[in-house]
C-alpha atoms as a PDB file:
ATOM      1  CA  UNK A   1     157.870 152.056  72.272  1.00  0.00           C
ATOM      2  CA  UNK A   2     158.996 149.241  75.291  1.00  0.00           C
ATOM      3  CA  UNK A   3     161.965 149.302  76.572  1.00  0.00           C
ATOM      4  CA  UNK A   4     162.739 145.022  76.983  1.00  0.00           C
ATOM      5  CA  UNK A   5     165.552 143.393  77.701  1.00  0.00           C
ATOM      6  CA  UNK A   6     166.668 142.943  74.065  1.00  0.00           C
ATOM      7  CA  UNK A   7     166.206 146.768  73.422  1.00  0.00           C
ATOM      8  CA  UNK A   8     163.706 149.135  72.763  1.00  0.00           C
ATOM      9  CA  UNK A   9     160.466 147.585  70.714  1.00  0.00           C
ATOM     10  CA  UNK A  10     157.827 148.866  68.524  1.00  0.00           C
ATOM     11  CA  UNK A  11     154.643 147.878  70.372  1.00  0.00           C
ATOM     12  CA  UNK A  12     150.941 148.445  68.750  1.00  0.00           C
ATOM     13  CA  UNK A  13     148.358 148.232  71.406  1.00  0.00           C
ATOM     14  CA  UNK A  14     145.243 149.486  70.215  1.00  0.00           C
ATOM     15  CA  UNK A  15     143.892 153.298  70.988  1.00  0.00           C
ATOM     16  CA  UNK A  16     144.541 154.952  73.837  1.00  0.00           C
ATOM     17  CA  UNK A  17     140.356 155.672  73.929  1.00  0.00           C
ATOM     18  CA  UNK A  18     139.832 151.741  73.779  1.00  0.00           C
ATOM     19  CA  UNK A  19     142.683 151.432  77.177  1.00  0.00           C
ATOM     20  CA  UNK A  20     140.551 154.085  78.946  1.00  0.00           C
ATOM     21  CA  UNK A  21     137.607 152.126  78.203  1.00  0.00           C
ATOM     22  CA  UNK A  22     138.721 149.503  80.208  1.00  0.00           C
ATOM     23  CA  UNK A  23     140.424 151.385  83.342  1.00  0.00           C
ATOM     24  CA  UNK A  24     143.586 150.629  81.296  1.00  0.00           C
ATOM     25  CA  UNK A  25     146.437 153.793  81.275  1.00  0.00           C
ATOM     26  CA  UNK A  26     150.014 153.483  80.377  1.00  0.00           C
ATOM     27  CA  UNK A  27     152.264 156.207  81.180  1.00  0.00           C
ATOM     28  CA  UNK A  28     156.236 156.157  80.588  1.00  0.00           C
ATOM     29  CA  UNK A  29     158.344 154.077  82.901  1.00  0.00           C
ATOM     30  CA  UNK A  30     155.195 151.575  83.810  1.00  0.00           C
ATOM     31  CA  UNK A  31     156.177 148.051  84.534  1.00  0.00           C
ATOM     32  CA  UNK A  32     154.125 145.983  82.425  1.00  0.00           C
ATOM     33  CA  UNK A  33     153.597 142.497  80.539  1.00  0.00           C
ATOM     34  CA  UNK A  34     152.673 142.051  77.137  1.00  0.00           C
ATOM     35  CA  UNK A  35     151.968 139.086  74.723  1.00  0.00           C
ATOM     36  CA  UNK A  36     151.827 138.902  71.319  1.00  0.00           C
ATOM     37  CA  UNK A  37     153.806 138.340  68.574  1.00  0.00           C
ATOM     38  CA  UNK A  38     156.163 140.183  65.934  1.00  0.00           C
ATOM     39  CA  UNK A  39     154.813 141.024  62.605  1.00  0.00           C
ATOM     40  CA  UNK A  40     157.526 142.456  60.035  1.00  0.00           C
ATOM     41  CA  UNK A  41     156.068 144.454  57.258  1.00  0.00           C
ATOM     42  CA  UNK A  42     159.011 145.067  54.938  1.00  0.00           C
ATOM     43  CA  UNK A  43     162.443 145.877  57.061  1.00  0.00           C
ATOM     44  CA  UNK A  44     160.395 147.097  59.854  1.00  0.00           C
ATOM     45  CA  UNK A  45     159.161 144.739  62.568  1.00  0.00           C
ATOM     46  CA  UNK A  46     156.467 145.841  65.052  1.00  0.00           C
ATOM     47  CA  UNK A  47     155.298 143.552  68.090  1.00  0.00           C
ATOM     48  CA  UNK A  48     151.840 143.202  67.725  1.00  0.00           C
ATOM     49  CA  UNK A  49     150.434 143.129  71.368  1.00  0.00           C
ATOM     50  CA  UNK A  50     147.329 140.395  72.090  1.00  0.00           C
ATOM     51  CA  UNK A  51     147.104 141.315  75.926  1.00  0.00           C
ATOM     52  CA  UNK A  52     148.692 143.989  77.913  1.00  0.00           C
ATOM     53  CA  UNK A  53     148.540 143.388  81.995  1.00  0.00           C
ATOM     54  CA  UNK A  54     149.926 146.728  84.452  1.00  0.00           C
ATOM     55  CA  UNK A  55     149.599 145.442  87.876  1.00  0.00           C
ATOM     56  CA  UNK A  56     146.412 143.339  88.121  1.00  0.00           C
ATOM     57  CA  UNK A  57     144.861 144.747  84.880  1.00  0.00           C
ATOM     58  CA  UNK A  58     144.930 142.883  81.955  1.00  0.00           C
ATOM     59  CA  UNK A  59     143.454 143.829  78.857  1.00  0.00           C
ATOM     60  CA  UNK A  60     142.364 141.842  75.578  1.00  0.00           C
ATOM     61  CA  UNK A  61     144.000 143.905  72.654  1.00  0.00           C
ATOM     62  CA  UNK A  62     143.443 141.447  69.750  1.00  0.00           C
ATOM     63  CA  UNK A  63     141.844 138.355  69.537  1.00  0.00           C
ATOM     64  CA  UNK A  64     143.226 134.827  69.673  1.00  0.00           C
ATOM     65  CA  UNK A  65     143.408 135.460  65.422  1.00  0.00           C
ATOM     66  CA  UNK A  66     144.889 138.784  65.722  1.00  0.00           C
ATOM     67  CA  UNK A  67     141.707 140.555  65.184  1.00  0.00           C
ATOM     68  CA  UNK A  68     141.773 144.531  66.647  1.00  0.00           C
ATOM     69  CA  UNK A  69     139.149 144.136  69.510  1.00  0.00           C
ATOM     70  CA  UNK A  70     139.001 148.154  69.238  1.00  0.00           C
ATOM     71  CA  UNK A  71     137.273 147.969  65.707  1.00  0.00           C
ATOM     72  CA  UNK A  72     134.768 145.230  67.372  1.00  0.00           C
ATOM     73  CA  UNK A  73     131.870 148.185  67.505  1.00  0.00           C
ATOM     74  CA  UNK A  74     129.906 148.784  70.304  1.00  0.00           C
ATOM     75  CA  UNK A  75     130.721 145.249  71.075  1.00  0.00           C
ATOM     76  CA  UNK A  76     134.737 145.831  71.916  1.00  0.00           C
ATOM     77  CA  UNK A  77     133.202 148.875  73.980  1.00  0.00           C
ATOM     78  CA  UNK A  78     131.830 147.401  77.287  1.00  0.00           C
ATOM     79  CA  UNK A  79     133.685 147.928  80.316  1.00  0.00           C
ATOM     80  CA  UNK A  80     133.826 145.153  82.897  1.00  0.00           C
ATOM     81  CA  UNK A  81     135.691 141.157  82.652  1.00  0.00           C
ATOM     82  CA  UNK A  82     132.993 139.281  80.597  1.00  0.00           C
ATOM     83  CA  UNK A  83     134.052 137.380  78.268  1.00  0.00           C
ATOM     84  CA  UNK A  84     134.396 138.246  74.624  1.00  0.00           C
ATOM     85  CA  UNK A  85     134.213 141.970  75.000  1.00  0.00           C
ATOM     86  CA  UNK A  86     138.099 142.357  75.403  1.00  0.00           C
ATOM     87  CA  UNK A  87     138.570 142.961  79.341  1.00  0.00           C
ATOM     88  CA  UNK A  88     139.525 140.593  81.554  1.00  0.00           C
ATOM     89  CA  UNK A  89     139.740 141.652  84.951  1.00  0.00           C
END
């Protein structure tokens, strides 16, 4: 959950094992920046987060399609700010 400026959201980021992965933590009352979209499933809506940034981190969550880059295998794995592996540094 986010607190924004509309209220509190429902954000889905991914696992907290594929964050770590990528030097990525979030702890309650971070400042951060996420973008994404909403997805409503029935009467609940969820925001669906594509990249998250804290500070000068910025992480690839989902690809440009809305793929999960966490169930990418091995491939969503590597650490570092290649492209395609779901860090950018």
């Amino acid at each position: 959950m986010v607190q924004a400026a509309g209220g509190v959201v429902d954000v889905h980021v991914g696992t907290a094992e594929f964050l770590k992965a990528r030097n990525l933590t979030l702890n309650t009352g971070d400042s951060v920046r996420i973008i994404g979209e909403n997805f409503t499933n029935g009467a609940h809506t969820v925001f669906l987060a594509r990249i998250v940034q804290k500070g000068t981190t910025a992480v690839a969550i989902r690809s440009p399609h809305g793929m999960p880059l966490w169930l990418a295998g091995s491939r969503g794995l590597k650490t570092g700010g290649e492209k395609g592996n779901g860090g950018v540094q």
